[in-house]
PDB file of N, CA and C in Angstrom:
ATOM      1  N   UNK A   1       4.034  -3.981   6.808  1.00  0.00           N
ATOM      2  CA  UNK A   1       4.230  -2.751   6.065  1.00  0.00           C
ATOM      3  C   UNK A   1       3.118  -2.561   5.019  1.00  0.00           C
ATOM      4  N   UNK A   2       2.945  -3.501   4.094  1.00  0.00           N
ATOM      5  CA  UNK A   2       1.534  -3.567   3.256  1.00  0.00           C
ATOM      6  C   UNK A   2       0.444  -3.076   3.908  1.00  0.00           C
ATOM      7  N   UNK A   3      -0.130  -3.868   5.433  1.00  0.00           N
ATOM      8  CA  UNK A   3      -1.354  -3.303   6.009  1.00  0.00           C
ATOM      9  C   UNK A   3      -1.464  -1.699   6.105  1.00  0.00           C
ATOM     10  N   UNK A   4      -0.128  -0.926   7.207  1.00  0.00           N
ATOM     11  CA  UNK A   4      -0.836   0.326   6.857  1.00  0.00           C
ATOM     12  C   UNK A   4      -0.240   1.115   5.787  1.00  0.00           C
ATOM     13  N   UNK A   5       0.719   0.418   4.862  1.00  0.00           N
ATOM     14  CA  UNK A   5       0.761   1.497   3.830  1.00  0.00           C
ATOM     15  C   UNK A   5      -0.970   1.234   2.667  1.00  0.00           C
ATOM     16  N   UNK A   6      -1.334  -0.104   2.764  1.00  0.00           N
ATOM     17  CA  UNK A   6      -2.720   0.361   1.940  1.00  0.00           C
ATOM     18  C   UNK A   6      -3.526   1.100   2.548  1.00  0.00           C
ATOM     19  N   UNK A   7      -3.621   0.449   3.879  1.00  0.00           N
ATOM     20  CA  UNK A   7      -4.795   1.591   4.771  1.00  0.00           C
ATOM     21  C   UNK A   7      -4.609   3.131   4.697  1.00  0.00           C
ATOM     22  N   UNK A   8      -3.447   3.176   4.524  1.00  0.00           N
ATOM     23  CA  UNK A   8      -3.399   5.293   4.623  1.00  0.00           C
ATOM     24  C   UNK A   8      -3.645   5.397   3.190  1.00  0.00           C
ATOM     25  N   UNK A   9      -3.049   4.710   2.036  1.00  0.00           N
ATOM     26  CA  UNK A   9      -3.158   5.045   0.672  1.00  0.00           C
ATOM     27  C   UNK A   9      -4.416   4.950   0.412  1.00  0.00           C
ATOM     28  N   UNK A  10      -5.315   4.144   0.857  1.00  0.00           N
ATOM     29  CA  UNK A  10      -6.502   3.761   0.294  1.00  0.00           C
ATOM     30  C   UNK A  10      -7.295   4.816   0.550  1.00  0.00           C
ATOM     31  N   UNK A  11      -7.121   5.401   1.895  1.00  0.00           N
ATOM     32  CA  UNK A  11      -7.995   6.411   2.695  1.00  0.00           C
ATOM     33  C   UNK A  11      -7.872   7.524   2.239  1.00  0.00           C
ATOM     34  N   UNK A  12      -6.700   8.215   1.805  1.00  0.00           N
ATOM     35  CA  UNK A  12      -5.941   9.305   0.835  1.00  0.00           C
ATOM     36  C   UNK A  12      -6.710   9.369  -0.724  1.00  0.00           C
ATOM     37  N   UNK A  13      -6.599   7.757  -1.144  1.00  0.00           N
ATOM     38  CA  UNK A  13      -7.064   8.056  -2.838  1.00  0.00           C
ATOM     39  C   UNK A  13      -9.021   8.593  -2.822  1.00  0.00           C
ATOM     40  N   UNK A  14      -9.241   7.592  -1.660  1.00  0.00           N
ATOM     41  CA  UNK A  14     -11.043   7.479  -1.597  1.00  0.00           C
ATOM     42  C   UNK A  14     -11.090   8.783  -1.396  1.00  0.00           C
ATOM     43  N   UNK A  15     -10.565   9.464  -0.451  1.00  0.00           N
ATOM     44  CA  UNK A  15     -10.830  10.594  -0.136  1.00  0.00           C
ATOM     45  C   UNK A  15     -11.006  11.582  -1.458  1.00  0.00           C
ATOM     46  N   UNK A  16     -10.046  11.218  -2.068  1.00  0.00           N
ATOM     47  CA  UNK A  16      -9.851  12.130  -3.425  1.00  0.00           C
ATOM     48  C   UNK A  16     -10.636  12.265  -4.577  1.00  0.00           C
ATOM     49  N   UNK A  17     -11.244  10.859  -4.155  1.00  0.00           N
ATOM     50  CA  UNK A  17     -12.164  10.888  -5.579  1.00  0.00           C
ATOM     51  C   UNK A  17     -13.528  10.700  -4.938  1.00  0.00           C
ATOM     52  N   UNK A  18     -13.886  10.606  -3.929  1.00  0.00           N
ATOM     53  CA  UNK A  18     -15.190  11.252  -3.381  1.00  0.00           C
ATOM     54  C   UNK A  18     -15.497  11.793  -1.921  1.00  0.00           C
ATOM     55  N   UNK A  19     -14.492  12.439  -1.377  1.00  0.00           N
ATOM     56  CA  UNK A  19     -14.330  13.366  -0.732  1.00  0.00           C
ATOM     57  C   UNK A  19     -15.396  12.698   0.558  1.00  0.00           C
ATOM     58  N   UNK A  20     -15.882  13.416   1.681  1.00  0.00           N
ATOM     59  CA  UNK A  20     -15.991  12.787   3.009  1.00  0.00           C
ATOM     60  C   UNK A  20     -17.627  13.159   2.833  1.00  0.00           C
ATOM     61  N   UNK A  21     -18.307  11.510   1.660  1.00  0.00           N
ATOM     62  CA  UNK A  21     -19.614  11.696   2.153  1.00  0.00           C
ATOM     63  C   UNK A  21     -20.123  10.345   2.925  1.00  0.00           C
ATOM     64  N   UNK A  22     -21.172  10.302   3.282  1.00  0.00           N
ATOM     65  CA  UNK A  22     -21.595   9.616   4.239  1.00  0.00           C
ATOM     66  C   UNK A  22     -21.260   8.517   4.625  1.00  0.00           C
ATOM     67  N   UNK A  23     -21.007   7.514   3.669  1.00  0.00           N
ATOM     68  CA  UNK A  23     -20.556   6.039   3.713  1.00  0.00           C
ATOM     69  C   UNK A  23     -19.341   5.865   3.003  1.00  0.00           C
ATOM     70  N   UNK A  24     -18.499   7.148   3.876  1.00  0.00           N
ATOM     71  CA  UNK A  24     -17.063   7.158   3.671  1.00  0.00           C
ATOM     72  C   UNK A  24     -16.086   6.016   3.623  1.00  0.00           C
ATOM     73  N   UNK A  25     -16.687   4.958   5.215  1.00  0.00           N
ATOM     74  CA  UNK A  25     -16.083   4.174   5.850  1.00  0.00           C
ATOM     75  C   UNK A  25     -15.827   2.740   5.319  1.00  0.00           C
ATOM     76  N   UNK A  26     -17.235   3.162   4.108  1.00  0.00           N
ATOM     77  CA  UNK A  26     -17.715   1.887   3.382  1.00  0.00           C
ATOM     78  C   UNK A  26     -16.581   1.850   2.598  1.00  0.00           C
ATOM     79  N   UNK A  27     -17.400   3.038   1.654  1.00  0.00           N
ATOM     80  CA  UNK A  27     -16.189   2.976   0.670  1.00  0.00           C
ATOM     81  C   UNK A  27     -14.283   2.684   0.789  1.00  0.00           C
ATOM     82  N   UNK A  28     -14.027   3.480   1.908  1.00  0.00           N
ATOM     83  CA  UNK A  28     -12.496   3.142   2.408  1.00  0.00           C
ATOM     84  C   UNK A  28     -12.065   2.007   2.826  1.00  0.00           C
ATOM     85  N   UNK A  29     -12.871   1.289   3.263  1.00  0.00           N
ATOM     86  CA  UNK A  29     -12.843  -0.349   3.678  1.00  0.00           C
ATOM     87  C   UNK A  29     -12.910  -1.572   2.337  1.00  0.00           C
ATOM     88  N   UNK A  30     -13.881  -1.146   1.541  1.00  0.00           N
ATOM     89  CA  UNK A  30     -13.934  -2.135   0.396  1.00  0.00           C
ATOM     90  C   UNK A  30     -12.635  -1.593  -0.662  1.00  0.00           C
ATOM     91  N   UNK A  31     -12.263  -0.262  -0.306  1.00  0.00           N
ATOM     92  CA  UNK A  31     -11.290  -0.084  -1.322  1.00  0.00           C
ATOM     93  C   UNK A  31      -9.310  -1.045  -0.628  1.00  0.00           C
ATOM     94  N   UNK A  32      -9.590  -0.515   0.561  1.00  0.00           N
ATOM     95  CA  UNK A  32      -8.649  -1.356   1.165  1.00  0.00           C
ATOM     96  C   UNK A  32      -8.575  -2.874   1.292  1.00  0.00           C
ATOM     97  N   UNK A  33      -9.633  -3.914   1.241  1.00  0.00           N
ATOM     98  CA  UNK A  33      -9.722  -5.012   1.400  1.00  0.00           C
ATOM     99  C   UNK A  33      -9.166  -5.308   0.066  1.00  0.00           C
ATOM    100  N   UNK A  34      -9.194  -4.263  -1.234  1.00  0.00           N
ATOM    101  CA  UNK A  34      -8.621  -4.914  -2.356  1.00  0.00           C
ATOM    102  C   UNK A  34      -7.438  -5.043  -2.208  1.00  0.00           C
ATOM    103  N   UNK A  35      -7.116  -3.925  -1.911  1.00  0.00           N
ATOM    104  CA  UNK A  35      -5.445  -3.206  -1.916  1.00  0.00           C
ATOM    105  C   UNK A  35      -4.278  -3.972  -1.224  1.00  0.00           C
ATOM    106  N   UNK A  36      -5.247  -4.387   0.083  1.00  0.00           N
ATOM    107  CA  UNK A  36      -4.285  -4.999   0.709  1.00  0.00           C
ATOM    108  C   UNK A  36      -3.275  -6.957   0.480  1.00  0.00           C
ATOM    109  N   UNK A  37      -4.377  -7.197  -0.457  1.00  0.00           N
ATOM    110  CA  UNK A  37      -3.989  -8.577  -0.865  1.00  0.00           C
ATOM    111  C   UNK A  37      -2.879  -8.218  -1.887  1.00  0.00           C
ATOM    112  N   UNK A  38      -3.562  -7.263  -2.482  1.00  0.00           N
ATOM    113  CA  UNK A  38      -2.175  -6.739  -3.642  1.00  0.00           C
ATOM    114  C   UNK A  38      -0.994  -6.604  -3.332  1.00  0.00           C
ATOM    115  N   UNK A  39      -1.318  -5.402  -2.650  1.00  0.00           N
ATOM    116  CA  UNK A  39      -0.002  -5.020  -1.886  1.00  0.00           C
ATOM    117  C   UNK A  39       0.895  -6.625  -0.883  1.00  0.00           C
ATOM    118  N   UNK A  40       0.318  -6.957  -0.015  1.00  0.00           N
ATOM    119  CA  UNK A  40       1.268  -8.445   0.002  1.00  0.00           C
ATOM    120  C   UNK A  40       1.858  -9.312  -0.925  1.00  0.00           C
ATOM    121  N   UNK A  41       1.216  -9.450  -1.903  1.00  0.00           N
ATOM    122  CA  UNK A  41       2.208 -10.560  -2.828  1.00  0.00           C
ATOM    123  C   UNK A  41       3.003  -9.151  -3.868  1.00  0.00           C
ATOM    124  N   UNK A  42       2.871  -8.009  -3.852  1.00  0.00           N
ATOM    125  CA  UNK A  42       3.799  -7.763  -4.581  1.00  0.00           C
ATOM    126  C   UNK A  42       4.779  -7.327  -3.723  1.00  0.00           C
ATOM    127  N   UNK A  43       4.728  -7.402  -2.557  1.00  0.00           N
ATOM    128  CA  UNK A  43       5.660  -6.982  -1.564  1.00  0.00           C
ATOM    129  C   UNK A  43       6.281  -8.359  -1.117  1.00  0.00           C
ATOM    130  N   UNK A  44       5.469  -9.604  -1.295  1.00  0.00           N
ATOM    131  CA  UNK A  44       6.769 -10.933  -1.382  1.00  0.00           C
ATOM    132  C   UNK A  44       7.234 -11.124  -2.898  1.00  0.00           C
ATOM    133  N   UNK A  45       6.784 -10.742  -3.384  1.00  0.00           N
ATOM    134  CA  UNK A  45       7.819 -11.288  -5.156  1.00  0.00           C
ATOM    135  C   UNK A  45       8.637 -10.459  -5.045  1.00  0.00           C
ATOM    136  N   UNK A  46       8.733  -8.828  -4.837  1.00  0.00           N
ATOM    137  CA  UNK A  46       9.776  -8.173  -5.033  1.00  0.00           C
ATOM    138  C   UNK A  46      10.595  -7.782  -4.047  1.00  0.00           C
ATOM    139  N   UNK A  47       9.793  -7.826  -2.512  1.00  0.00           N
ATOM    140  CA  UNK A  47      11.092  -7.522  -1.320  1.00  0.00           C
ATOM    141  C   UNK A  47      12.268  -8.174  -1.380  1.00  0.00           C
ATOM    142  N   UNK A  48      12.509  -9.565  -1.869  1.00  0.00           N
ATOM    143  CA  UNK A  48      14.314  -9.959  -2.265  1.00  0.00           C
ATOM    144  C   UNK A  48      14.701  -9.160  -3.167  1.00  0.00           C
ATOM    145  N   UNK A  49      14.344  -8.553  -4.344  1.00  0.00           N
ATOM    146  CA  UNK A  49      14.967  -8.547  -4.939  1.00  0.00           C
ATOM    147  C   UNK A  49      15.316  -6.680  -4.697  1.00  0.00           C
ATOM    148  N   UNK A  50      14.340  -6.096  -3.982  1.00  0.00           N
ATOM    149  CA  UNK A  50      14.716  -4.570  -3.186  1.00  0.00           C
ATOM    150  C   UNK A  50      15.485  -4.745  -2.077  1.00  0.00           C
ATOM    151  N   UNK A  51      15.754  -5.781  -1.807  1.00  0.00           N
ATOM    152  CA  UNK A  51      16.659  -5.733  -0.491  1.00  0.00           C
ATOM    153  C   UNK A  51      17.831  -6.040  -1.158  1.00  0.00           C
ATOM    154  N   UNK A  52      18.361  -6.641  -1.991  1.00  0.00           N
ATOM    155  CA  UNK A  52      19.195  -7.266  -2.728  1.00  0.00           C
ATOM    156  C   UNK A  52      20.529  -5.667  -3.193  1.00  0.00           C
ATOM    157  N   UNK A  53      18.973  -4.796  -3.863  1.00  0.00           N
ATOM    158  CA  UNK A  53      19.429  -3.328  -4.834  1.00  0.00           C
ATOM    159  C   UNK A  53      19.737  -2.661  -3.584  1.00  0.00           C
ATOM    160  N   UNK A  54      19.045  -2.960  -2.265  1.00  0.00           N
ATOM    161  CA  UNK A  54      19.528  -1.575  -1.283  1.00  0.00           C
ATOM    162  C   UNK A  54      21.146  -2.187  -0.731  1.00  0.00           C
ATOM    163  N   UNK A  55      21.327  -3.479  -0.675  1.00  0.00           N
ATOM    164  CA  UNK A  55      22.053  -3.647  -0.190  1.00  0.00           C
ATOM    165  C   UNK A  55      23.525  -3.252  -0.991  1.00  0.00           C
ATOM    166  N   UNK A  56      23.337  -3.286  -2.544  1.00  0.00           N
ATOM    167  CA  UNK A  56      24.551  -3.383  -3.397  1.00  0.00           C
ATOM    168  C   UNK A  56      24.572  -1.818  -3.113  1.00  0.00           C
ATOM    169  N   UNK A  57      23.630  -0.761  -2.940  1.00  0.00           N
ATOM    170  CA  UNK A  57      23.522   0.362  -2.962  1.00  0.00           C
ATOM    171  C   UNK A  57      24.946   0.974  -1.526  1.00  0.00           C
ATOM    172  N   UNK A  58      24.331   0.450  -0.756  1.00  0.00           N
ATOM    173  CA  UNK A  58      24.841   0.693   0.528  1.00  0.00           C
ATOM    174  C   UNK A  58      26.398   0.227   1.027  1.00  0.00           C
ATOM    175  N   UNK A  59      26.288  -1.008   0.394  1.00  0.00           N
ATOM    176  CA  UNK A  59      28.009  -1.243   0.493  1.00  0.00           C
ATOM    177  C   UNK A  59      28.782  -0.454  -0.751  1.00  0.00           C
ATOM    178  N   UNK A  60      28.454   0.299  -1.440  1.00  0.00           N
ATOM    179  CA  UNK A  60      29.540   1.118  -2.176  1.00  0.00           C
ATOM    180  C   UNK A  60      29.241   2.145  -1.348  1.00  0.00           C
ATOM    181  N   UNK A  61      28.821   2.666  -0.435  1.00  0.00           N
ATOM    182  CA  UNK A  61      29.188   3.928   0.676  1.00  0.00           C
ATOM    183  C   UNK A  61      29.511   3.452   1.765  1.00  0.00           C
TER     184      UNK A  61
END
């Protein structure tokens, strides 16, 4: 889930802040290679504890 939610986010923000010039691909790639380490460990420290909230969520309906 991390891989392509950074890959579309990353491609979305680059886009935004310098729009589709030449070494687009560059830029979208070095911005994602950051993103994506991020995005994994904050997606293992906190997925227990979001699965935890969806679950208390869901058994009161």
């Amino acid at each position: 889930m991390s891989f392509i939610l950074t890959l579309f986010m990353s491609a979305w923000v680059t886009y935004i802040n310098i729009g589709l010039v030449k070494n687009f691909t560059g830029h979208w790639l070095s911005a994602w290679l950051l993103a994506w380490p991020a995005a994994g460990i904050i997606s293992f420290i906190f997925a227990p504890r979001i699965h935890k909230i969806s679950q208390q969520i869901t058994e009161r309906f």
